[in-house]
Protein backbone atom coordinates (compact mmCIF):
# COMPACT_ATOMS: atom_id res chain seq x y z
CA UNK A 1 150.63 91.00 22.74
CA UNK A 2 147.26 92.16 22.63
CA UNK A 3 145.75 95.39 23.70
CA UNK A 4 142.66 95.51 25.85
CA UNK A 5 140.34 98.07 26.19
CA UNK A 6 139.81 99.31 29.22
CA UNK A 7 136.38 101.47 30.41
CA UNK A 8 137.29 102.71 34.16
CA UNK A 9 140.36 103.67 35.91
CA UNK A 10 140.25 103.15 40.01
CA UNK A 11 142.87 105.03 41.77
CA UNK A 12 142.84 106.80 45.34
CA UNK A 13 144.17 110.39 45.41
CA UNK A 14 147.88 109.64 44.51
CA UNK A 15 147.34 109.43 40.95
CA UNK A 16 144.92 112.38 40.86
CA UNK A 17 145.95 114.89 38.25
CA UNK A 18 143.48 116.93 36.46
CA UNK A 19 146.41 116.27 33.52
CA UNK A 20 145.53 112.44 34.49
CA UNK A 21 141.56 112.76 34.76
CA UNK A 22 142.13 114.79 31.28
CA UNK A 23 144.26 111.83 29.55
CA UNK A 24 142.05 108.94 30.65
CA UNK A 25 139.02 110.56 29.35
CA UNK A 26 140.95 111.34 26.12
CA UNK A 27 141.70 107.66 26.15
CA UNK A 28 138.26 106.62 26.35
CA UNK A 29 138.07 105.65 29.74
CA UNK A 30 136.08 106.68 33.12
CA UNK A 31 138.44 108.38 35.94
CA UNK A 32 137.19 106.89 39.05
CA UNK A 33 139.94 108.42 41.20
CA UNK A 34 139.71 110.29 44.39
CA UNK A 35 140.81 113.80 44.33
CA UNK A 36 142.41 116.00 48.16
CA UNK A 37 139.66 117.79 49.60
CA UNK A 38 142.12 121.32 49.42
CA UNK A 39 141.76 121.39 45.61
CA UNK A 40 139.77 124.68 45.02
CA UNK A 41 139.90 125.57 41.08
CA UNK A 42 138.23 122.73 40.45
CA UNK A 43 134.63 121.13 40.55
CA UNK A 44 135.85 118.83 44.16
CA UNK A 45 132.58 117.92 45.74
CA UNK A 46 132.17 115.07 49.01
CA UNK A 47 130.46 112.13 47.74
CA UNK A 48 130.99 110.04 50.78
CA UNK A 49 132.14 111.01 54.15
CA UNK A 50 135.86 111.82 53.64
CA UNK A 51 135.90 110.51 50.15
CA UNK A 52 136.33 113.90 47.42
CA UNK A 53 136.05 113.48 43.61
CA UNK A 54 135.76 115.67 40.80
CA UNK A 55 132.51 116.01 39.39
CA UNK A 56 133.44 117.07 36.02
CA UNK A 57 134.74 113.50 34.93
CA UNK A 58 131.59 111.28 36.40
CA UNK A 59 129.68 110.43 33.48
CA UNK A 60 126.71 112.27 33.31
CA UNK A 61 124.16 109.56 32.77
CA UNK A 62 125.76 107.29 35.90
CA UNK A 63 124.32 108.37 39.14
CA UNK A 64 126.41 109.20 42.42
CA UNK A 65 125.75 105.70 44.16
CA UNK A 66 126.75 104.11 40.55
CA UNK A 67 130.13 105.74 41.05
CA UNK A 68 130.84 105.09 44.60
CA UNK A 69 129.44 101.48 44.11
CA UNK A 70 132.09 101.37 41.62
CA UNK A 71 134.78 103.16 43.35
CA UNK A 72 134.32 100.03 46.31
CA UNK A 73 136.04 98.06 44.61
CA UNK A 74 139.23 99.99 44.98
CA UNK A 75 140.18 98.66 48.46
CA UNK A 76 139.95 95.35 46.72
CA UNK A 77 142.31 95.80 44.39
CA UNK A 78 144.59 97.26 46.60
CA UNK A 79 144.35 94.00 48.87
CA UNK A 80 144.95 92.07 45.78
CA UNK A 81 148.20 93.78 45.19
CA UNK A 82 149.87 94.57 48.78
CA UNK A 83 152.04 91.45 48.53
CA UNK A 84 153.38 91.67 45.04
CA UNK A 85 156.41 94.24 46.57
CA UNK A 86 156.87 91.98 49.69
CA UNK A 87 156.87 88.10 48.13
CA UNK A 88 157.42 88.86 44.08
CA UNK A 89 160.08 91.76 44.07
CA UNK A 90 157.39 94.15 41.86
CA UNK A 91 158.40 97.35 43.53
CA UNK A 92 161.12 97.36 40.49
CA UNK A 93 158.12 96.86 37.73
CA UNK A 94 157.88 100.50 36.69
CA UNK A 95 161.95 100.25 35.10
CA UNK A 96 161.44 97.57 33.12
CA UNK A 97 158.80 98.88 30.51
CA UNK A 98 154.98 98.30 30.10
CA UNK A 99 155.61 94.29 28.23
CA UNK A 100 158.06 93.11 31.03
CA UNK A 101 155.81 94.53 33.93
CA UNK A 102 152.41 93.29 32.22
CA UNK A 103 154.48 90.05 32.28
CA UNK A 104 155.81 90.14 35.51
CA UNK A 105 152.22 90.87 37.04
CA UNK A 106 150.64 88.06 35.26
CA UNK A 107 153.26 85.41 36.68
CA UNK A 108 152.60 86.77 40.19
CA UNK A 109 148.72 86.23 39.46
CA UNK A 110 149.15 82.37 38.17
CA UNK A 111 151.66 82.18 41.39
CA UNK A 112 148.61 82.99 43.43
CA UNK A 113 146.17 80.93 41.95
CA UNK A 114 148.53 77.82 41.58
CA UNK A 115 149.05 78.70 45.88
CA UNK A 116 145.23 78.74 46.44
CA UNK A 117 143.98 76.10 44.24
CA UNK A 118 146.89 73.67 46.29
CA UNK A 119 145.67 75.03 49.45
CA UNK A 120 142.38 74.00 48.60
CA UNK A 121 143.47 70.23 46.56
CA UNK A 122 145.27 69.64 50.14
CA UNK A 123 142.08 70.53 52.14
CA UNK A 124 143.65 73.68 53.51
CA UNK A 125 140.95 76.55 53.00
CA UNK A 126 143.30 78.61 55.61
CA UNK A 127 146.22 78.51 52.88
CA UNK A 128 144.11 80.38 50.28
CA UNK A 129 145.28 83.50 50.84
């Protein structure tokens, strides 16, 4: 299997770790994760109403509406994966080791393209999703 390289990270607060924002960096990679607004030894600031980051890992040649343009698509994401635990039994994914889960997650994905593109071969734009 192949590795890909990766350039940005999207997470909302629950992965925030300055031990995470540390390793991703390390790895070559943009942090784009939200951080709790009660973190005090560290650079937190408000970038959006409600939305707290730490400044030390933006890049310093992107601007502040180049991050948060960036960190929009997080709800998307999210969205893409709420039904994976419900339909596909992926709640399990993080016992199985990085090959089985990075298959498991790509079957899921073809399942949901093979769904939409027969919702849309049978006329049924309402099946898509």
């Amino acid at each position: 299997m192949s590795e890909e390289k990766w350039l940005i990270i999207i997470a909302d607060s629950g992965a925030y770790s300055l031990k995470n924002l540390e390793h991703i960096t390390y790895k070559g990679m943009v942090p784009v994760i939200c951080a709790k607004k009660n973190i005090k030894n560290q650079p937190i600031k408000e970038l959006k109403e409600k939305f707290y980051f730490n400044t030390d890992f933006i890049p310093k040649e992107w601007s502040i509406k180049l991050f948060l343009k960036i960190y929009r698509f997080h709800p998307m994401i999210e969205q893409g994966n709420s039904f994976n635990n419900t339909y596909y039994n992926a709640s399990w994914m993080n016992t199985m080791g990085l090959d089985a889960a990075i298959k498991l997650r790509v079957t899921i994905y073809i399942i949901v393209l093979l769904k939409a593109l027969t919702a849309y071969k049978l006329g049924r734009p309402d099946l898509v999703m």
